[in-house]
PDB file of N, CA and C in Angstrom:
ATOM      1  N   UNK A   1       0.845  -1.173   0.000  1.00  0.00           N
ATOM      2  CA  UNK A   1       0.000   0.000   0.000  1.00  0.00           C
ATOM      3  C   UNK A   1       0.885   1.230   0.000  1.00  0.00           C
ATOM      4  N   UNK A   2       0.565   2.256  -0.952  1.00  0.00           N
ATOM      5  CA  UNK A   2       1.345   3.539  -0.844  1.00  0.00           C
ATOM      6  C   UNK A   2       0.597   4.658  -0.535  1.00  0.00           C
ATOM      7  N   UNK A   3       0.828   5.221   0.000  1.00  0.00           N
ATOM      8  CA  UNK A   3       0.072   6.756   0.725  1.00  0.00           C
ATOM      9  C   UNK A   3       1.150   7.553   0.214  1.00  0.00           C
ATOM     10  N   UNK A   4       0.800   8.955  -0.282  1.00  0.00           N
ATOM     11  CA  UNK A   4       0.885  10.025  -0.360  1.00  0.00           C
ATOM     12  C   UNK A   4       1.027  11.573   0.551  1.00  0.00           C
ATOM     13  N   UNK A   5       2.390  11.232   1.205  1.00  0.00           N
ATOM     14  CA  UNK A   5       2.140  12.047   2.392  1.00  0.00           C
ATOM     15  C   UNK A   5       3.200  13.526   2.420  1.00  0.00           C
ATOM     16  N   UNK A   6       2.724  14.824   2.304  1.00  0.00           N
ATOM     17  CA  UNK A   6       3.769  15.581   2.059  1.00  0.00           C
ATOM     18  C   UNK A   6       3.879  16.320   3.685  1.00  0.00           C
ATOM     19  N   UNK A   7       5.165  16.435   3.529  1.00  0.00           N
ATOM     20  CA  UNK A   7       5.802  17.316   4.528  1.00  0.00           C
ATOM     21  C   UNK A   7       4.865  18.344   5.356  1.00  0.00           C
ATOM     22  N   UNK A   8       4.607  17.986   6.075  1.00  0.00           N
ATOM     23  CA  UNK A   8       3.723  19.500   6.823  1.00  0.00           C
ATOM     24  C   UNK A   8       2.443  19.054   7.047  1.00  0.00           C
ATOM     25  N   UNK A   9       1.671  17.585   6.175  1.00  0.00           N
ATOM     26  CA  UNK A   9       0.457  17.347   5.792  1.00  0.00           C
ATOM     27  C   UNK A   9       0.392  15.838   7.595  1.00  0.00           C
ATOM     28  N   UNK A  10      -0.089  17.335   8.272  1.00  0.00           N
ATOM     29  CA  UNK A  10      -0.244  16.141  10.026  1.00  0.00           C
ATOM     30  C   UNK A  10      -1.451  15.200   9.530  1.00  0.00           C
ATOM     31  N   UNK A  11      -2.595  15.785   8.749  1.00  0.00           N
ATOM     32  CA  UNK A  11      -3.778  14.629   8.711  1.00  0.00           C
ATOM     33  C   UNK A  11      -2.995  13.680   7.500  1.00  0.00           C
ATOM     34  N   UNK A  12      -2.659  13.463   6.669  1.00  0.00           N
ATOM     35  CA  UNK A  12      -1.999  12.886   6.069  1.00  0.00           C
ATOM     36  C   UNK A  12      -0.709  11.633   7.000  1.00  0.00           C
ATOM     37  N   UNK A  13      -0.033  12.130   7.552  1.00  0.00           N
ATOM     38  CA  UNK A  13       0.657  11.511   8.707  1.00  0.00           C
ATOM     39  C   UNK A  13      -0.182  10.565   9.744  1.00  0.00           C
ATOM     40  N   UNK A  14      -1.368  11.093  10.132  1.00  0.00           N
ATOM     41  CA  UNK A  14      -2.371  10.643  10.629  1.00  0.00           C
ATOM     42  C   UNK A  14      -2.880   8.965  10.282  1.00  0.00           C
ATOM     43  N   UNK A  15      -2.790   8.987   8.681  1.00  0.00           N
ATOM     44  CA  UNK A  15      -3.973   8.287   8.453  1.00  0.00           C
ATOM     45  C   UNK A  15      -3.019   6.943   8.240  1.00  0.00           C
ATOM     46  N   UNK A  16      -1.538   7.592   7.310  1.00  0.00           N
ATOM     47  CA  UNK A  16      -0.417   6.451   7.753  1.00  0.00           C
ATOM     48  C   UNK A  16      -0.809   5.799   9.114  1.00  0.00           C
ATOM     49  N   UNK A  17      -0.323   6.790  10.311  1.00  0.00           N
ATOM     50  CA  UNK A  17      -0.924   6.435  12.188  1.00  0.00           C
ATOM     51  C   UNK A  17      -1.402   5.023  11.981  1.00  0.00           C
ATOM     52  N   UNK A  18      -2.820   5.695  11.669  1.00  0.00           N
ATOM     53  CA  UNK A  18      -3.833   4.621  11.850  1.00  0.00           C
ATOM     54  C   UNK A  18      -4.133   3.363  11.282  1.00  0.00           C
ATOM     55  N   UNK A  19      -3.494   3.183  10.220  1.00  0.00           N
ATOM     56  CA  UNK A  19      -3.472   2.264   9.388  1.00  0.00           C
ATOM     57  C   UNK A  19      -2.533   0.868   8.960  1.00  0.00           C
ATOM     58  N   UNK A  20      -1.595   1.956   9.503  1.00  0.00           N
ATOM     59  CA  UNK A  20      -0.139   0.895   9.632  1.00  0.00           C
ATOM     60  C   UNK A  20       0.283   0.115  10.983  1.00  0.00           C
ATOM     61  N   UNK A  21       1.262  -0.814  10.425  1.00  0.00           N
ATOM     62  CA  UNK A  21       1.722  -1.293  11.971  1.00  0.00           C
ATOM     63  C   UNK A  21       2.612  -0.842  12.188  1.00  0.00           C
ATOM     64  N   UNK A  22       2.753  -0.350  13.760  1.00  0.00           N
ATOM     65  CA  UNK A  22       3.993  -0.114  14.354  1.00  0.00           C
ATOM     66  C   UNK A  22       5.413  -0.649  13.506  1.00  0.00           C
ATOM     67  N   UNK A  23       5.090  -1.516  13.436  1.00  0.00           N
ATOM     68  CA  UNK A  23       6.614  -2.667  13.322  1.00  0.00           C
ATOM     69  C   UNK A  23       6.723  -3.171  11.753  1.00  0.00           C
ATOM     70  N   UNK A  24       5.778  -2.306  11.203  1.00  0.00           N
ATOM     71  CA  UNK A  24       5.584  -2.387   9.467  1.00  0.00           C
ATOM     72  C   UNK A  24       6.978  -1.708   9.018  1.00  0.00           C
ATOM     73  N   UNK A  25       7.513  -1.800   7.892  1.00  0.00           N
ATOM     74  CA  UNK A  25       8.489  -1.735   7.383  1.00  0.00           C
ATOM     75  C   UNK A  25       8.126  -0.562   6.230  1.00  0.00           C
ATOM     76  N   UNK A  26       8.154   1.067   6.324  1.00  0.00           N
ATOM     77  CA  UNK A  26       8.282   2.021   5.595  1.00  0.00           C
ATOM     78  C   UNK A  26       9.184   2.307   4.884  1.00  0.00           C
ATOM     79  N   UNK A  27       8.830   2.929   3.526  1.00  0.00           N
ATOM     80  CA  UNK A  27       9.862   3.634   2.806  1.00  0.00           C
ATOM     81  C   UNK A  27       9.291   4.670   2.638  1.00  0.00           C
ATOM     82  N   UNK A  28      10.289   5.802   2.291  1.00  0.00           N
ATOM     83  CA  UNK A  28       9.718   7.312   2.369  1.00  0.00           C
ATOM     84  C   UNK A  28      10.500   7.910   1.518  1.00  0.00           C
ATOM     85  N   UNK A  29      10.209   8.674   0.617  1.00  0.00           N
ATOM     86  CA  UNK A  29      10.957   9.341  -0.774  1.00  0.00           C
ATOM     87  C   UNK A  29      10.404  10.298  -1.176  1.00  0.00           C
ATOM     88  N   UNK A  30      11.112  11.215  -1.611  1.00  0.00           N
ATOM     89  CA  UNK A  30      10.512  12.831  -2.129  1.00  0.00           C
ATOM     90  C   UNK A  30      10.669  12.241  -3.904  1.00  0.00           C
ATOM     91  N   UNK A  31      10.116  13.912  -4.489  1.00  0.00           N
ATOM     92  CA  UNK A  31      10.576  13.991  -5.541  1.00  0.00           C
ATOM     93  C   UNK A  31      11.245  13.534  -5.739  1.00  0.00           C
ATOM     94  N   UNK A  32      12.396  14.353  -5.921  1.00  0.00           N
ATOM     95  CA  UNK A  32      13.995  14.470  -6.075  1.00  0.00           C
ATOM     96  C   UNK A  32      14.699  14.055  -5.113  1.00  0.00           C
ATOM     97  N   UNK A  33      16.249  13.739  -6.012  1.00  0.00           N
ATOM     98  CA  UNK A  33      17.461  13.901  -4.899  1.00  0.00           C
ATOM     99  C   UNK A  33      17.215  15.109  -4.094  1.00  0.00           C
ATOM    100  N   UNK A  34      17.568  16.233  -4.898  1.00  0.00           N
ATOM    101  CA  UNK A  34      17.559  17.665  -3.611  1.00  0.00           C
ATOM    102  C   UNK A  34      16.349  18.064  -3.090  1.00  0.00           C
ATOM    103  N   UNK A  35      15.453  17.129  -2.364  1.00  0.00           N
ATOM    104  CA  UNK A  35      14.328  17.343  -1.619  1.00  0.00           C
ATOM    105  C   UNK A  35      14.740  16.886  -0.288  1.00  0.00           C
ATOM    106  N   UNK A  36      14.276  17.602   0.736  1.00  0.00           N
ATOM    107  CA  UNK A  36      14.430  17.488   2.373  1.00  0.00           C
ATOM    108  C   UNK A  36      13.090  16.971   2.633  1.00  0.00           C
ATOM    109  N   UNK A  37      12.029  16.596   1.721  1.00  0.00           N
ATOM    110  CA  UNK A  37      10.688  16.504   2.674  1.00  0.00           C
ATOM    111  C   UNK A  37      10.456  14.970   3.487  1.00  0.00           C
ATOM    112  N   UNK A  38      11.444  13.859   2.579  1.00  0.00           N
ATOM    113  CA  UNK A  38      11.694  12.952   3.352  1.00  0.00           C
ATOM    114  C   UNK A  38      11.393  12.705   4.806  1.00  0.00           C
ATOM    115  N   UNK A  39      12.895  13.272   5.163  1.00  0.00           N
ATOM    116  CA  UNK A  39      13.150  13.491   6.287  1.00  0.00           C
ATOM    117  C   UNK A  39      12.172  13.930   7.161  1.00  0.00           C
ATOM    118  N   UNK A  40      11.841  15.283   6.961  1.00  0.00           N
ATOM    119  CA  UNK A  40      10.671  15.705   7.583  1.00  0.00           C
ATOM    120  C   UNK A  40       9.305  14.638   8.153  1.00  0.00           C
ATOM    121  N   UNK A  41       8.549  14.026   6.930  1.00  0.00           N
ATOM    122  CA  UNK A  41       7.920  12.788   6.999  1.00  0.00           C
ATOM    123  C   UNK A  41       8.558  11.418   7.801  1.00  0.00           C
ATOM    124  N   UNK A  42       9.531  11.247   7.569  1.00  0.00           N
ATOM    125  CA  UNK A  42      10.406  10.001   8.397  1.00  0.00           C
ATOM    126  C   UNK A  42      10.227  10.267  10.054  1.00  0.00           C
ATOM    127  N   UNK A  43      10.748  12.055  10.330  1.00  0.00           N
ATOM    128  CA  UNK A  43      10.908  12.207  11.828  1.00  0.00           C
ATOM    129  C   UNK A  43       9.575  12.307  12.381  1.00  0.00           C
ATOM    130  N   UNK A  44       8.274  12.481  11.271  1.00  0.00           N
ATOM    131  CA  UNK A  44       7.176  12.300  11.822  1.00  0.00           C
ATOM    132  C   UNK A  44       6.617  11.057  12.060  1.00  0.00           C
ATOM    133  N   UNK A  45       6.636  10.443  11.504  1.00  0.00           N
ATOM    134  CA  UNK A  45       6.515   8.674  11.746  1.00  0.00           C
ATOM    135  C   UNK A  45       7.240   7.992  12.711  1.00  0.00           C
ATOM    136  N   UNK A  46       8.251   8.387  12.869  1.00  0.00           N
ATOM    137  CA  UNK A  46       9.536   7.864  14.160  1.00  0.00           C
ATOM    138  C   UNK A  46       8.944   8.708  15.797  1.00  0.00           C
ATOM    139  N   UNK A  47       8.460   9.320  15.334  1.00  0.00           N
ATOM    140  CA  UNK A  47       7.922  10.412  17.122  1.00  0.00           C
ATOM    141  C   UNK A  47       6.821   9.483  17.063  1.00  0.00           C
ATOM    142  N   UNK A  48       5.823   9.178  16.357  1.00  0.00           N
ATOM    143  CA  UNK A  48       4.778   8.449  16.085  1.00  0.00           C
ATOM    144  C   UNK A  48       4.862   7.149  16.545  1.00  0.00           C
ATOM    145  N   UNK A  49       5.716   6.825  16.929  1.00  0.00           N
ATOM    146  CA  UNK A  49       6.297   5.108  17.239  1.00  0.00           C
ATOM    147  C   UNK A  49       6.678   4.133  16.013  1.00  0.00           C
ATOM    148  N   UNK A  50       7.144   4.626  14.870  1.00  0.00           N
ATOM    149  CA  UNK A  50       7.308   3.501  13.758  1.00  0.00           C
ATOM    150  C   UNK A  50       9.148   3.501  14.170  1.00  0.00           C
ATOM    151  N   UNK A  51       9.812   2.510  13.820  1.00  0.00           N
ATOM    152  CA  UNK A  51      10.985   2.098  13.933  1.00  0.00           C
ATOM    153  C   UNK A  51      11.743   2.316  12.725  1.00  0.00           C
ATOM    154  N   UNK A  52      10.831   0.826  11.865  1.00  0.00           N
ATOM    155  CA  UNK A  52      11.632   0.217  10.302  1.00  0.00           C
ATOM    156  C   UNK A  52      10.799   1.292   9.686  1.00  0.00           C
ATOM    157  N   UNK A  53      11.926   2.836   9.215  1.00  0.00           N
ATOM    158  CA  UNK A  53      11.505   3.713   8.362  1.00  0.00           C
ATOM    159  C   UNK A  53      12.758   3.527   7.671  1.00  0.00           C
ATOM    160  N   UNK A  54      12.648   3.726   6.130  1.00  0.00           N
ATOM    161  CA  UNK A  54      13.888   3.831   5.353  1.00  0.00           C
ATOM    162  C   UNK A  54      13.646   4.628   4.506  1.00  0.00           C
ATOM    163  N   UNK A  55      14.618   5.522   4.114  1.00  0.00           N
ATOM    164  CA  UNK A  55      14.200   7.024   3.465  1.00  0.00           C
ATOM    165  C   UNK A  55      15.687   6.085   2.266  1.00  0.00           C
ATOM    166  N   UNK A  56      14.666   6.746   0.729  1.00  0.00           N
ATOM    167  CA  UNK A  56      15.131   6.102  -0.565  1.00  0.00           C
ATOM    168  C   UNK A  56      15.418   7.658  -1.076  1.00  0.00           C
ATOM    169  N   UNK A  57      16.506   8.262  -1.013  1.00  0.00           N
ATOM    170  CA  UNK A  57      17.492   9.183  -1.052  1.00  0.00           C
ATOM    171  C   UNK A  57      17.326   9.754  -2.470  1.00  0.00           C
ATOM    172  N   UNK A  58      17.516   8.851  -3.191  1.00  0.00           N
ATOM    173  CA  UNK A  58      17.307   9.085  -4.756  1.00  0.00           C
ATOM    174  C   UNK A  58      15.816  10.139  -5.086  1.00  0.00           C
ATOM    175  N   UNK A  59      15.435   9.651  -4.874  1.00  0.00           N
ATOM    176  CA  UNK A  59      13.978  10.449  -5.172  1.00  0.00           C
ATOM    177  C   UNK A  59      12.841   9.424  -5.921  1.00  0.00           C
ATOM    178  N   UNK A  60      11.587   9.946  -5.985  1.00  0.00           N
ATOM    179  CA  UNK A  60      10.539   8.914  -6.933  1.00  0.00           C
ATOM    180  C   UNK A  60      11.463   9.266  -8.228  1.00  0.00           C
ATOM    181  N   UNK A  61      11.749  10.439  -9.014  1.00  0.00           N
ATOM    182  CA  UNK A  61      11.911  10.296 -10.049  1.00  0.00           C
ATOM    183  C   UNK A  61      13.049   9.215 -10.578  1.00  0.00           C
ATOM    184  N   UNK A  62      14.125   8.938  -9.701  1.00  0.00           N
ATOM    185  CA  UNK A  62      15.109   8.284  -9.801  1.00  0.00           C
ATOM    186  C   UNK A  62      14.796   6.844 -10.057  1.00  0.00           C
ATOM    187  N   UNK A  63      13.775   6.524  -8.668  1.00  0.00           N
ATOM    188  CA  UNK A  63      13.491   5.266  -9.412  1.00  0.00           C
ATOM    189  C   UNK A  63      12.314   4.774 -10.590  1.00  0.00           C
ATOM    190  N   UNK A  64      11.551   6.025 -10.790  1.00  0.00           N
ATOM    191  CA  UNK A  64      10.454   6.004 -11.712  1.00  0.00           C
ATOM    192  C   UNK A  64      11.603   5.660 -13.236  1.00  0.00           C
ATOM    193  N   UNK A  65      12.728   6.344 -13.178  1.00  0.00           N
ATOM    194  CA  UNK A  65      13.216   6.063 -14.506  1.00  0.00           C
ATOM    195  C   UNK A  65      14.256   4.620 -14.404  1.00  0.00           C
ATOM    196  N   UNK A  66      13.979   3.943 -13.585  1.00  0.00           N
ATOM    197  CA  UNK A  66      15.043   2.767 -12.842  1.00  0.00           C
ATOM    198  C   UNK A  66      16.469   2.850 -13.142  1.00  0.00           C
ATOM    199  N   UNK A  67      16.545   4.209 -12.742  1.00  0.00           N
ATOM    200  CA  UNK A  67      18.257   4.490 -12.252  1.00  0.00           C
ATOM    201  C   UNK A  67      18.695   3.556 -10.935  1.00  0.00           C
ATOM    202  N   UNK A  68      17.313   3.001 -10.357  1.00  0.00           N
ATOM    203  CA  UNK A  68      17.954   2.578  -8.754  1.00  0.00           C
ATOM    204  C   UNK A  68      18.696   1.544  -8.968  1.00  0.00           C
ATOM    205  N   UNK A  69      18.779   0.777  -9.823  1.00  0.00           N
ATOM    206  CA  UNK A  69      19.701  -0.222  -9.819  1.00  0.00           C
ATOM    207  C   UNK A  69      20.956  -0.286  -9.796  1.00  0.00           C
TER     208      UNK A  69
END
């Protein structure tokens, strides 16, 4: 399941909350490489009680064009 959650967006953060498990295994990715909103989203999920967060650095676009390999 993927949710759509931008930086700043608490009901958005929320609904992740409610939906997920604690101990579920997240990934979290901006746009771009030079986007900070990651992070932002990650430290909100981690205050939230999630653990396994992994922030994919590259960006969606990076792997939308499957540079990730």
């Amino acid at each position: 399941t993927a949710y759509s959650v931008a930086a700043g967006d608490l009901q958005a953060v929320q609904v992740v909350v409610e939906c997920c498990l604690k101990r579920q295994q997240l990934v979290v990715y901006c746009s771009r490489f030079d986007c900070s909103d990651s992070f932002t989203v990650g430290e909100a999920l981690y205050v939230a009680g999630f653990s396994e967060i992994y922030l994919y650095e590259a960006g969606f676009s990076n792997w939308q064009h499957g540079e990730n390999q």
